[in-house]
N, C-alpha and C. Protein backbone atom coordinates (compact mmCIF):
# COMPACT_ATOMS: atom_id res chain seq x y z
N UNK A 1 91.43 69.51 116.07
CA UNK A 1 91.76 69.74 114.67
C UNK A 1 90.50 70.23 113.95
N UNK A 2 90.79 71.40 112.98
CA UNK A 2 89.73 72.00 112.57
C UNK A 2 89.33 71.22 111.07
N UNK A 3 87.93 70.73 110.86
CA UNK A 3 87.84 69.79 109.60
C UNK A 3 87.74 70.81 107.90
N UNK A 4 88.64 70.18 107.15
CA UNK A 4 88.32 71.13 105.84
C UNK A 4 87.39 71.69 105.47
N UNK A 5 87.05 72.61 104.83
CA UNK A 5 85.83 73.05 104.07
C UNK A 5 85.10 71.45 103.49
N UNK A 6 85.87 70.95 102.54
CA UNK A 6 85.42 69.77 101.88
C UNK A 6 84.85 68.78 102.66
N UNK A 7 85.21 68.96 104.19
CA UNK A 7 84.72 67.69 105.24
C UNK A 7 83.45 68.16 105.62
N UNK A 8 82.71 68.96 105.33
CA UNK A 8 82.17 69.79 106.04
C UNK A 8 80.84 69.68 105.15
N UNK A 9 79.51 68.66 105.51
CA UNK A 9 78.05 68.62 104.94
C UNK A 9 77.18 68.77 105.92
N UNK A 10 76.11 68.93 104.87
CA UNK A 10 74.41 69.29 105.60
C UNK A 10 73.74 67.76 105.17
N UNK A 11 73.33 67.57 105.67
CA UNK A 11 72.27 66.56 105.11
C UNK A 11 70.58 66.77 105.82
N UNK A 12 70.08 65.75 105.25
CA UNK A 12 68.73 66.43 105.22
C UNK A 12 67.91 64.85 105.99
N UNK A 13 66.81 64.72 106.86
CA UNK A 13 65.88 63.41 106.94
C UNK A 13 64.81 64.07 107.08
N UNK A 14 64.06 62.78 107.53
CA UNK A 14 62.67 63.29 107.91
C UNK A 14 62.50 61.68 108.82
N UNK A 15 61.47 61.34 109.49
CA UNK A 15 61.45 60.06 111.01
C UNK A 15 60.19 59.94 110.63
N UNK A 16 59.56 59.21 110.97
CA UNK A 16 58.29 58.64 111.12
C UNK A 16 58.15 57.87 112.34
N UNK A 17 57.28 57.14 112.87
CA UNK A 17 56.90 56.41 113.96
C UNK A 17 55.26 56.10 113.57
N UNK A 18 54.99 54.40 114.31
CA UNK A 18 53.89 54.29 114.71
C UNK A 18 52.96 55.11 116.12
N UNK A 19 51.86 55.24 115.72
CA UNK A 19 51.07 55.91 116.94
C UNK A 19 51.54 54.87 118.37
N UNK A 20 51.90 56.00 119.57
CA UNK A 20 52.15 55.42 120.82
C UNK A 20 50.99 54.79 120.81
N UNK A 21 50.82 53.38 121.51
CA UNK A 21 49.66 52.46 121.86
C UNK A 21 49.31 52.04 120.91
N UNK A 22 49.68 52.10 119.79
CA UNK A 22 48.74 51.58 118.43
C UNK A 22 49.28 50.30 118.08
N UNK A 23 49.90 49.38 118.62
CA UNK A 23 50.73 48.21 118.34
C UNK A 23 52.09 48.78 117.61
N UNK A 24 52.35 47.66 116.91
CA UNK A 24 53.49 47.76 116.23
C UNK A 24 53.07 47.46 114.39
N UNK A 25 52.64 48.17 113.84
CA UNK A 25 52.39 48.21 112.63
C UNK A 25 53.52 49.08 111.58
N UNK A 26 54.51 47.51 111.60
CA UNK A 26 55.80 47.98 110.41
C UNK A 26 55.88 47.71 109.13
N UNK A 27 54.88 46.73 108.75
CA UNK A 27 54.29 46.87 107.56
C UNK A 27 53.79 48.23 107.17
N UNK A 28 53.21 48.59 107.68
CA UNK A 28 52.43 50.11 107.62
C UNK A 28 53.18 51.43 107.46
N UNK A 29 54.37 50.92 108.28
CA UNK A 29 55.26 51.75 108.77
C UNK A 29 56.62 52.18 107.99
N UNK A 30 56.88 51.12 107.25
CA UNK A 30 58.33 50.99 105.97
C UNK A 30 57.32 51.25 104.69
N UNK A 31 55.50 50.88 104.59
CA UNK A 31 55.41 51.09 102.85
C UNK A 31 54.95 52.87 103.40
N UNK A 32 54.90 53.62 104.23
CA UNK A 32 54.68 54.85 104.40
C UNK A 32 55.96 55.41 103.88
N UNK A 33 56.95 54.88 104.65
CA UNK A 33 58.69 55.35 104.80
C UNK A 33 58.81 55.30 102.89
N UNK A 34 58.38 54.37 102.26
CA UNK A 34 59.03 54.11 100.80
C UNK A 34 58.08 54.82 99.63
N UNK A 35 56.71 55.15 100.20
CA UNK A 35 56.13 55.96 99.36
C UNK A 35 56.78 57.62 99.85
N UNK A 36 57.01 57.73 100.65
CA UNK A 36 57.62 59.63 100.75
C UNK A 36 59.08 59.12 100.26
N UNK A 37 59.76 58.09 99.84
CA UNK A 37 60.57 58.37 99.73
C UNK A 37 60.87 58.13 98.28
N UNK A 38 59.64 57.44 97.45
CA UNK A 38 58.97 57.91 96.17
C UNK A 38 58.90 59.14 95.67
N UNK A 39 58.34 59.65 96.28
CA UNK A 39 57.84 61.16 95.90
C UNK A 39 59.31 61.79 95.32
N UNK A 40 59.97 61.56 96.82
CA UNK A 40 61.66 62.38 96.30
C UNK A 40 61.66 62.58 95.20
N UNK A 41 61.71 61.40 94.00
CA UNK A 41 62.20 61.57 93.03
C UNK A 41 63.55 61.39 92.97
N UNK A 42 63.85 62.05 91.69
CA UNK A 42 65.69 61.87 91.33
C UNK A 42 66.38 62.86 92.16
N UNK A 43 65.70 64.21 93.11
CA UNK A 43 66.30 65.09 93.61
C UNK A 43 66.85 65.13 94.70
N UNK A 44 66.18 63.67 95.35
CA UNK A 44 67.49 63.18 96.44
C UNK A 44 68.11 62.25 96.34
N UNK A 45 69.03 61.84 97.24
CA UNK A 45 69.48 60.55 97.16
C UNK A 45 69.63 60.12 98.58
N UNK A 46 68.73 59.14 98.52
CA UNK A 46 69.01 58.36 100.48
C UNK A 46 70.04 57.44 100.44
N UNK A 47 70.82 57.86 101.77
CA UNK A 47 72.23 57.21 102.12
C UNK A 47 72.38 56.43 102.66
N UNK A 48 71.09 56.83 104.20
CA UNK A 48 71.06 55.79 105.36
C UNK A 48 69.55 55.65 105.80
N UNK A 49 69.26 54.62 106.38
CA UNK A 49 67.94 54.48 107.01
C UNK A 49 68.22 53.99 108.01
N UNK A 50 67.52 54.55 109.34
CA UNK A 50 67.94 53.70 110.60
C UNK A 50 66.57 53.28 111.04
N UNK A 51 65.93 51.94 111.52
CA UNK A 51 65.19 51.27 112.23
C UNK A 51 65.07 51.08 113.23
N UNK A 52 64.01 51.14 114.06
CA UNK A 52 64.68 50.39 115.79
C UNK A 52 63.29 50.90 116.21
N UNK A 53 63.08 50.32 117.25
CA UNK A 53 61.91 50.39 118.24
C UNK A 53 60.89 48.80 118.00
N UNK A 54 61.92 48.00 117.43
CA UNK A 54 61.05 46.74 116.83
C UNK A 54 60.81 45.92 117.75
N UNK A 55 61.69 45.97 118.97
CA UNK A 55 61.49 44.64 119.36
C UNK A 55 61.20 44.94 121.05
N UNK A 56 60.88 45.93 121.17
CA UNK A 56 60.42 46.46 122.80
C UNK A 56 58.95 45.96 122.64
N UNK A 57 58.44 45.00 124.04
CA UNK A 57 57.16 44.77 124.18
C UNK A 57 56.38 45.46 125.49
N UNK A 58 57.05 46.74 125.64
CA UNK A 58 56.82 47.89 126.35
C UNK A 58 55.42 48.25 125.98
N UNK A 59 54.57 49.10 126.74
CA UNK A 59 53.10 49.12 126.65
C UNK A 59 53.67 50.63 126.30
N UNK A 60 52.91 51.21 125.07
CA UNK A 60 53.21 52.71 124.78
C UNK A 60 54.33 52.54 123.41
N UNK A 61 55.25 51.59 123.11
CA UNK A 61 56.25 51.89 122.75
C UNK A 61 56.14 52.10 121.12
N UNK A 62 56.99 53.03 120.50
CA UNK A 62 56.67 52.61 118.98
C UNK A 62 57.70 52.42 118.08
N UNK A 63 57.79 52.10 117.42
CA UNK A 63 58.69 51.47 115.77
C UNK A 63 58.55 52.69 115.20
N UNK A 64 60.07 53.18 114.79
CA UNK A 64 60.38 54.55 113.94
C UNK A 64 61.64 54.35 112.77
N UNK A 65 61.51 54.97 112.08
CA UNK A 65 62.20 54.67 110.51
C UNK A 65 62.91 56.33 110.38
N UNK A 66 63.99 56.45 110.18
CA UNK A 66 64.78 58.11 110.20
C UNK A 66 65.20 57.80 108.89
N UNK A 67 65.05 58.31 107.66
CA UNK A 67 66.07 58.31 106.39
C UNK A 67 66.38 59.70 106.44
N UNK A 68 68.03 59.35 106.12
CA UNK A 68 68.90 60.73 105.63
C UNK A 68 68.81 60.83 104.14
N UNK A 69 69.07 61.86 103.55
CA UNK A 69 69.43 62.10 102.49
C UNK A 69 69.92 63.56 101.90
N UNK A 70 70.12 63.77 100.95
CA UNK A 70 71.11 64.45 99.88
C UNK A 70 70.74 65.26 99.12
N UNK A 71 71.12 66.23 98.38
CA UNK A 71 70.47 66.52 97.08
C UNK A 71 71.17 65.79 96.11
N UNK A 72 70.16 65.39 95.32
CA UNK A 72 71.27 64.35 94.45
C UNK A 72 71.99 65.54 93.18
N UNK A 73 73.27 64.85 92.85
CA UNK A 73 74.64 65.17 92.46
C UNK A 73 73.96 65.09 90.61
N UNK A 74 73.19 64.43 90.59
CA UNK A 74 73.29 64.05 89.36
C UNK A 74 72.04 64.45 88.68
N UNK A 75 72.05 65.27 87.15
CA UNK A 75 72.17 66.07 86.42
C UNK A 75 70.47 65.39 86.01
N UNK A 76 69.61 66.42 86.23
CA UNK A 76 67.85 66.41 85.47
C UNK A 76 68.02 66.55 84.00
N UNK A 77 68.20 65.02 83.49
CA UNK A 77 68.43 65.41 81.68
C UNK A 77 66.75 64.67 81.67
């Protein structure tokens, strides 16, 4: 089944990660994720954030943060 025009978006992220070997620094790692996602401003809007790589005690492994987002809908008064 072919999806409507209306079903049909782009969305936008950007990922981050700690340095391979550098421990696990997620403190470091979410106030990085929340200052770029400062910057945005009112011109996006984040939908989803996905986490993971937290709990591997793998040698090399790292902790990464993906936010999606939008252009936001709503009006620069």
């Amino acid at each position: 089944m072919r999806a409507a025009k209306q079903d049909m978006w782009t969305t936008h992220h950007f990922s981050l990660s700690t340095p391979a070997g550098s421990g696990q620094d997620v403190a470091a790692l979410l106030h990085t994720a929340a200052d770029r996602i400062e910057k945005l401003g009112g011109k996006w809007d984040v939908f989803a954030v996905d986490v993971g790589g937290l709990d591997s005690e793998e040698p090399g492994s790292t902790a990464y943060i993906t936010v999606f987002t939008n252009p936001s809908n709503r009006s620069s008064a």
